[in-house]
C-alpha atoms as a PDB file:
ATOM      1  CA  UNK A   1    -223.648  48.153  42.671  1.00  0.00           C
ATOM      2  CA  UNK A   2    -227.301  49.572  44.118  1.00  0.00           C
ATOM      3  CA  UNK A   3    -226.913  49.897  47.820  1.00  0.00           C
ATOM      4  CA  UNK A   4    -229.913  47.032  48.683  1.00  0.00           C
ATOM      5  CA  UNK A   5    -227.924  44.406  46.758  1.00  0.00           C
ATOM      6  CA  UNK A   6    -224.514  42.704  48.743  1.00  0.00           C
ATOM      7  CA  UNK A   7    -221.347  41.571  47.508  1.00  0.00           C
ATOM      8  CA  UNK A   8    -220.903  37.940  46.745  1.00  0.00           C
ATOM      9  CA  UNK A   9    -218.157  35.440  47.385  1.00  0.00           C
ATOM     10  CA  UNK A  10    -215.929  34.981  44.971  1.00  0.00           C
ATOM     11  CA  UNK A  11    -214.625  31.915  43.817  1.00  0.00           C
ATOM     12  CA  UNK A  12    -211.949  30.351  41.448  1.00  0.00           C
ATOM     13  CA  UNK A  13    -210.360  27.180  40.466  1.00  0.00           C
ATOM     14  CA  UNK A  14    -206.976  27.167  38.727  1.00  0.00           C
ATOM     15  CA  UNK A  15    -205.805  23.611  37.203  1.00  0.00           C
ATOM     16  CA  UNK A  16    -202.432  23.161  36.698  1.00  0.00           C
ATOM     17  CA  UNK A  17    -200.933  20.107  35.018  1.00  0.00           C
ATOM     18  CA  UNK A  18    -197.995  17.954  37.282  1.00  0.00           C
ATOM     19  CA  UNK A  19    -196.143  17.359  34.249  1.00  0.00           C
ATOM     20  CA  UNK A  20    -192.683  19.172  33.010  1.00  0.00           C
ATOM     21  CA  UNK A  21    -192.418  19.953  29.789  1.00  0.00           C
ATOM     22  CA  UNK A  22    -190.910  16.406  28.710  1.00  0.00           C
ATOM     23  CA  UNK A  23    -193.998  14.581  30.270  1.00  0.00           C
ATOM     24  CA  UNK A  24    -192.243  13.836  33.510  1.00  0.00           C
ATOM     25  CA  UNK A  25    -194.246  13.684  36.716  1.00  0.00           C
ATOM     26  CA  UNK A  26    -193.625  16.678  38.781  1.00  0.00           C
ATOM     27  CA  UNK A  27    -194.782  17.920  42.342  1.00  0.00           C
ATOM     28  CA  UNK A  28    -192.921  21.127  41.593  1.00  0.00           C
ATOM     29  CA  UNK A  29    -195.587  23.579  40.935  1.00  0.00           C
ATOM     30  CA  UNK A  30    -198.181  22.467  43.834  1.00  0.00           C
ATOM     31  CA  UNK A  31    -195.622  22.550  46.057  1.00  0.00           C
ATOM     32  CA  UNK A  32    -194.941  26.495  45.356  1.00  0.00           C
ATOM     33  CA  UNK A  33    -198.005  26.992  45.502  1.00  0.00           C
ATOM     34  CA  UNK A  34    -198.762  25.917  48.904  1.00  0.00           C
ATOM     35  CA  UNK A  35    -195.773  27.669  49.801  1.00  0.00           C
ATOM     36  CA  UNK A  36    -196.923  30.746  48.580  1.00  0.00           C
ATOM     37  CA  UNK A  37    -200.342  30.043  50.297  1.00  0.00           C
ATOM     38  CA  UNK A  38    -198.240  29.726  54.060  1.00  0.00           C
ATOM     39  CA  UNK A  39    -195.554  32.433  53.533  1.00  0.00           C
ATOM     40  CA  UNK A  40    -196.680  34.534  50.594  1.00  0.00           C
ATOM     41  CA  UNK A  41    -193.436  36.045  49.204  1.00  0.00           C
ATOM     42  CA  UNK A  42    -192.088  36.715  52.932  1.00  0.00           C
ATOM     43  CA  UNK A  43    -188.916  34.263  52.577  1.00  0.00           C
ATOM     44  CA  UNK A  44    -188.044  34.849  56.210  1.00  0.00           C
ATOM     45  CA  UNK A  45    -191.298  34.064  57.731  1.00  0.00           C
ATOM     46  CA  UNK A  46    -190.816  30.733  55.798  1.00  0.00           C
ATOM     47  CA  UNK A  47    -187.368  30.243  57.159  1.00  0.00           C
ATOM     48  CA  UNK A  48    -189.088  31.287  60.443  1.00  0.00           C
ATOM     49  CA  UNK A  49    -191.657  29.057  60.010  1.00  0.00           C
ATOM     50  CA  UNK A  50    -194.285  31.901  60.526  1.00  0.00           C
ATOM     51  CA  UNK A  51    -197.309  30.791  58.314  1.00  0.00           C
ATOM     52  CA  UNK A  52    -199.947  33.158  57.160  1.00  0.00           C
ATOM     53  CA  UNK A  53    -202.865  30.595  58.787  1.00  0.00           C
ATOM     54  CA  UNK A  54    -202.600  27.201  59.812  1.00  0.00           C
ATOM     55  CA  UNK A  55    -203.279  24.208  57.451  1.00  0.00           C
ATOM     56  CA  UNK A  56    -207.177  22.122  57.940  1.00  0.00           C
ATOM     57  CA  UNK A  57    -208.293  19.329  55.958  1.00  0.00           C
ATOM     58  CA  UNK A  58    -211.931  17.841  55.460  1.00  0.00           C
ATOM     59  CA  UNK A  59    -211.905  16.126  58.711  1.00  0.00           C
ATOM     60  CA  UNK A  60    -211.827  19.481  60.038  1.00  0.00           C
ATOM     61  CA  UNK A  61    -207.951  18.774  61.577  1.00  0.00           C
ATOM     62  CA  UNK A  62    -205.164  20.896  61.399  1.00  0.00           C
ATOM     63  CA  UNK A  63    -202.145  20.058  59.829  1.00  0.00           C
ATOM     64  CA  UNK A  64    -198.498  21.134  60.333  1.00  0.00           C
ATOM     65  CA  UNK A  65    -196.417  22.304  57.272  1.00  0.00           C
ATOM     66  CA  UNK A  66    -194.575  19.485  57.299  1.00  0.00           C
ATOM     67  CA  UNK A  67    -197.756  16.956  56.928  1.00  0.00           C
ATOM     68  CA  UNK A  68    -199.150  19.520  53.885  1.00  0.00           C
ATOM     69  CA  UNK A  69    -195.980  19.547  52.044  1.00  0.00           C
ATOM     70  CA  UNK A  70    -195.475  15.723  52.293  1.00  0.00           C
ATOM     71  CA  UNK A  71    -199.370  15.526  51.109  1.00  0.00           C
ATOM     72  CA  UNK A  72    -198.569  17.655  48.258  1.00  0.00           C
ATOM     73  CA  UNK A  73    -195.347  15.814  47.090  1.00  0.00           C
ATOM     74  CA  UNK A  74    -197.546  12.600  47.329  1.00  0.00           C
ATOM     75  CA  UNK A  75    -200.870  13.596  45.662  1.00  0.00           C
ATOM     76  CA  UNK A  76    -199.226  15.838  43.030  1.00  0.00           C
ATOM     77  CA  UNK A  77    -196.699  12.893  41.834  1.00  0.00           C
ATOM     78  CA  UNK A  78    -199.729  10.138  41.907  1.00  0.00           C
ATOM     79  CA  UNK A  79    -202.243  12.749  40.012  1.00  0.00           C
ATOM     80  CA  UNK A  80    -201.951  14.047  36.642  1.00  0.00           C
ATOM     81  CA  UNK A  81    -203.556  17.852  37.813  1.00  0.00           C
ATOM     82  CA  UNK A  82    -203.312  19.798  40.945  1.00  0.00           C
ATOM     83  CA  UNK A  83    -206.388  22.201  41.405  1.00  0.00           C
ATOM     84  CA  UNK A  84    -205.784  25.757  43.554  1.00  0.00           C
ATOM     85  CA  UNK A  85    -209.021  27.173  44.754  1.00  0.00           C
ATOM     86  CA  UNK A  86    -209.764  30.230  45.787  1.00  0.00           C
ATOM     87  CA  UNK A  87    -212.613  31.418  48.130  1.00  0.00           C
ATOM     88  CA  UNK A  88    -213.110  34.946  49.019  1.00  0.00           C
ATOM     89  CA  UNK A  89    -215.851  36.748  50.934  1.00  0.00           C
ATOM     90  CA  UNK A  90    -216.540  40.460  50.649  1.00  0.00           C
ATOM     91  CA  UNK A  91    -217.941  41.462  54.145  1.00  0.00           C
ATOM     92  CA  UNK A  92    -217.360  39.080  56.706  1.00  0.00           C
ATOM     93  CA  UNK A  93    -214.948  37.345  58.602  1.00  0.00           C
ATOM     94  CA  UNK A  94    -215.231  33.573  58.313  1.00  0.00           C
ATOM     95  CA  UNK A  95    -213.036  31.060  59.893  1.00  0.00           C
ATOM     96  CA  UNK A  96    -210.774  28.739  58.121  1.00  0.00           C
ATOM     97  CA  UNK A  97    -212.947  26.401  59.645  1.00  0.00           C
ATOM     98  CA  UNK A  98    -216.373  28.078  57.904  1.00  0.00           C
ATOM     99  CA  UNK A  99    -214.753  27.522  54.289  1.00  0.00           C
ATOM    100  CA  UNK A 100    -213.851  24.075  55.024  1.00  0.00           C
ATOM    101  CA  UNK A 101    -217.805  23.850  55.565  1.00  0.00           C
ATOM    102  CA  UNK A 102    -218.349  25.692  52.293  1.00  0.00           C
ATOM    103  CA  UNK A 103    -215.482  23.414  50.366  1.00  0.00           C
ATOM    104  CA  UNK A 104    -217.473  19.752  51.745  1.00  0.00           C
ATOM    105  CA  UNK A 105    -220.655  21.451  50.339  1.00  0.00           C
ATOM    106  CA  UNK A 106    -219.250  22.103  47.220  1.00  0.00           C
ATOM    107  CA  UNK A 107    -218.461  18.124  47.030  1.00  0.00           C
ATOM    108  CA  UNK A 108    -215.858  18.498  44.154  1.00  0.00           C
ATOM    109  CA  UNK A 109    -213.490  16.266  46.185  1.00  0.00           C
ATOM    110  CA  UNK A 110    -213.015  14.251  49.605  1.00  0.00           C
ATOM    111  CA  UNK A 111    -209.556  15.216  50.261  1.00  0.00           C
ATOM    112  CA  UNK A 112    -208.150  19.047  49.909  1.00  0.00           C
ATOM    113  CA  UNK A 113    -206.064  21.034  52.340  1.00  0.00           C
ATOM    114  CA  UNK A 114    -206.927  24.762  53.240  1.00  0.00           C
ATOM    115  CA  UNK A 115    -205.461  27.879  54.782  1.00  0.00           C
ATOM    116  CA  UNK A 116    -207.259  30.562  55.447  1.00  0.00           C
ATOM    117  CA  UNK A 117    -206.062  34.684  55.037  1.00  0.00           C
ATOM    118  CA  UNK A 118    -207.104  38.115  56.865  1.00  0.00           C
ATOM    119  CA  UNK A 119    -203.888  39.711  55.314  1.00  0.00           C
ATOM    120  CA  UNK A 120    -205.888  41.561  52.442  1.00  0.00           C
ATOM    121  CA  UNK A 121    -208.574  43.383  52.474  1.00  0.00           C
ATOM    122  CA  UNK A 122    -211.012  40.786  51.878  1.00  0.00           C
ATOM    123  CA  UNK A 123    -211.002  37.423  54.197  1.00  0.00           C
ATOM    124  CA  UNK A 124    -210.082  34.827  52.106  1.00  0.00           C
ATOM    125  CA  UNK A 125    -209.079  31.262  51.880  1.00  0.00           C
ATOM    126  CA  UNK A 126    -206.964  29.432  49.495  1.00  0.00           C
ATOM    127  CA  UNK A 127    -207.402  25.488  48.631  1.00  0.00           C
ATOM    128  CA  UNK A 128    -205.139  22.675  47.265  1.00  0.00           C
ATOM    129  CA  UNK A 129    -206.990  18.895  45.249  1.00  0.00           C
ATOM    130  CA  UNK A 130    -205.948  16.514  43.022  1.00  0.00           C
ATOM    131  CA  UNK A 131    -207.529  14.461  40.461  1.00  0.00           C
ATOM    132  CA  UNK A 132    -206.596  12.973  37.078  1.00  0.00           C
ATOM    133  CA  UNK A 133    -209.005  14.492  34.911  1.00  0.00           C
ATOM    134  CA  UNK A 134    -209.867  18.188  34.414  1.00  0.00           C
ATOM    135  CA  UNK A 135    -212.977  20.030  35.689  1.00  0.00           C
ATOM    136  CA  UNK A 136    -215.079  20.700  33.023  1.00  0.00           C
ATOM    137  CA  UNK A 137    -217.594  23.927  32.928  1.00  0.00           C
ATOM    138  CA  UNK A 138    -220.651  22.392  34.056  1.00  0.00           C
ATOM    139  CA  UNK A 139    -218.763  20.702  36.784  1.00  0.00           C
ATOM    140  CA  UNK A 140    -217.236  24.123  38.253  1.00  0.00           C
ATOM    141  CA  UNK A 141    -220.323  26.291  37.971  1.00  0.00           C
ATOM    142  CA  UNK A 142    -222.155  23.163  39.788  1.00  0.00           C
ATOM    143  CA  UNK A 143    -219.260  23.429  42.939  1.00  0.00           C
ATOM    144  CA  UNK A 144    -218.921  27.248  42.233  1.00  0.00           C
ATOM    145  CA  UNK A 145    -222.880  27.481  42.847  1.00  0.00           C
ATOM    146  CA  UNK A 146    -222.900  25.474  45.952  1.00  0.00           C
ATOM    147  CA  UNK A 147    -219.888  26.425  47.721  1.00  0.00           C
ATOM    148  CA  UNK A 148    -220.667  30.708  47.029  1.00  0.00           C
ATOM    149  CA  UNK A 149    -224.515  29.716  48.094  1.00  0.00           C
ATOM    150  CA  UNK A 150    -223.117  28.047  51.690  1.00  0.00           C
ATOM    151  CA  UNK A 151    -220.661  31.333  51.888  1.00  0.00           C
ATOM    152  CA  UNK A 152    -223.558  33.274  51.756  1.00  0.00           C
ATOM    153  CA  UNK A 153    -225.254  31.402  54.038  1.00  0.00           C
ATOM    154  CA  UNK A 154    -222.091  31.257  56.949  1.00  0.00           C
ATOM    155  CA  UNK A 155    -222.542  35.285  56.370  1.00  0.00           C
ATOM    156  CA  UNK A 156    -225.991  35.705  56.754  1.00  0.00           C
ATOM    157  CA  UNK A 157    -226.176  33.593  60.059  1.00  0.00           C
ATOM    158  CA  UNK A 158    -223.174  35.371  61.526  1.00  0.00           C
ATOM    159  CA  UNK A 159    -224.834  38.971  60.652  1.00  0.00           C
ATOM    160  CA  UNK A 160    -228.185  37.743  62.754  1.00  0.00           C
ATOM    161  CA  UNK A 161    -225.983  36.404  65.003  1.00  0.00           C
ATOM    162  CA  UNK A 162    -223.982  40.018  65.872  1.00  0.00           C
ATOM    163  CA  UNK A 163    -227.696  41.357  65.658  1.00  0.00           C
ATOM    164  CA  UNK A 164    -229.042  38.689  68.171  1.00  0.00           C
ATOM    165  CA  UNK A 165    -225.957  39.380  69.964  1.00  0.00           C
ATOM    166  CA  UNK A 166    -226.198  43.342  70.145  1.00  0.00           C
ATOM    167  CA  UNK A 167    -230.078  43.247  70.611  1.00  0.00           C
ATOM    168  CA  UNK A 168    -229.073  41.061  73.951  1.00  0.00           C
ATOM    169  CA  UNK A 169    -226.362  43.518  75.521  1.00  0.00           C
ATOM    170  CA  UNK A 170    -229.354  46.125  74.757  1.00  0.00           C
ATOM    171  CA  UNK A 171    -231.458  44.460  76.793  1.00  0.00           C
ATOM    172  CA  UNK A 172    -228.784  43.802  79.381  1.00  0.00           C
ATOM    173  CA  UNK A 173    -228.932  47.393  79.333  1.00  0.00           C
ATOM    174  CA  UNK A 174    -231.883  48.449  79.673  1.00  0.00           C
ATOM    175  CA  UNK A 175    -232.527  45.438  83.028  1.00  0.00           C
ATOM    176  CA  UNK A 176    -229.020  47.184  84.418  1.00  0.00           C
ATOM    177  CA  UNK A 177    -230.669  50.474  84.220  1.00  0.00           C
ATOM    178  CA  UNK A 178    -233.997  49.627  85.268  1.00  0.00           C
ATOM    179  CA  UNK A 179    -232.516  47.390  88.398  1.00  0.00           C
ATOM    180  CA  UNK A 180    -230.866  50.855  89.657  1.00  0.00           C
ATOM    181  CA  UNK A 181    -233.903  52.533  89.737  1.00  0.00           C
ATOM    182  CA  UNK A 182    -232.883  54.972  86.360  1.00  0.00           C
ATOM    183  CA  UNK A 183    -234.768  55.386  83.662  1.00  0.00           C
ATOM    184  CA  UNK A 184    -234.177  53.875  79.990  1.00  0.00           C
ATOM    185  CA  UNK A 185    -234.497  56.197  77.026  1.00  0.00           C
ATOM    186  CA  UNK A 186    -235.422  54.876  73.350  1.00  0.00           C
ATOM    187  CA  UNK A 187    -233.691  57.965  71.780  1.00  0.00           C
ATOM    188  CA  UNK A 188    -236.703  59.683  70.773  1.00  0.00           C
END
């Protein structure tokens, strides 16, 4: 990748039917998978209760383990598909709170349930819906495009703000300096 041009987000939905093989309703696989999303494979940090981020919904609250898992039961049981997102960002360090912006401006759905990772290399956040029919193409790459452009966005105003940020302890500086009488270099 040419040095001038950035990394982008990446994002991916995986639908999974809530049916067993006989047609039953089944709440089986969302439920491992938002167990996997709070404990990864670490079985005693789920005994322990030691999740890998804590739970948020669209309203922006966060949600204990308990509530999520009770969610999940519910939703997967009353909806024939359970979608798992996936929302990664290559540079930055968003909060779990900054993806729940990006999933609302994605509008796919109302009501979803995020945790958010630093345990990899990349920041990342991972994202449980429901719904009853399946996303189709032109659906995804619609969400897809608006939830990686507001990613992008989230980065770019937290890079001017470190730059705002480091320009102003510069300055600091250079008052500090000038106050006791020294004199400020520019490096040349």
């Amino acid at each position: 990748m040419p040095p001038s041009q950035k990394p982008i987000p990446f994002i991916n939905v995986r639908t999974q039917e809530n049916r067993t093989p006989t047609g039953r309703r089944t709440s089986t696989p969302a439920r491992r998978a938002a167990l996997y999303y709070a404990y990864g494979r670490d079985k005693e940090a789920q005994l322990e209760g030691r999740q890998r981020g804590e739970w948020l919904g669209p309203d922006g609250r966060v949600h204990t383990p308990e509530e999520v898992m009770e969610w999940v039961k519910a939703n997967a049981l009353a909806h024939r598909y359970t979608f798992q997102g996936i929302l990664s960002i290559p540079e930055r360090e968003l909060s779990a709170a900054e993806f729940g912006q990006a999933m609302q401006k994605g509008g796919q759905t109302e009501d979803w349930r995020l945790i958010s990772h630093e345990d990899t290399r990349h920041r990342h956040a991972h994202v449980l819906w429901f719904g009853d029919k399946r996303m189709g193409k032109k659906a995804f790459l619609s969400w897809q495009t608006e939830v990686r452009a507001e990613l992008v966005r989230l980065e770019q105003q937290q890079t001017n703000d470190r730059a705002a940020q480091q320009e102003m302890e510069l300055d600091t500086g250079q008052e500090r300096a000038r106050a006791k009488g020294q004199e400020v270099g520019l490096g040349w």
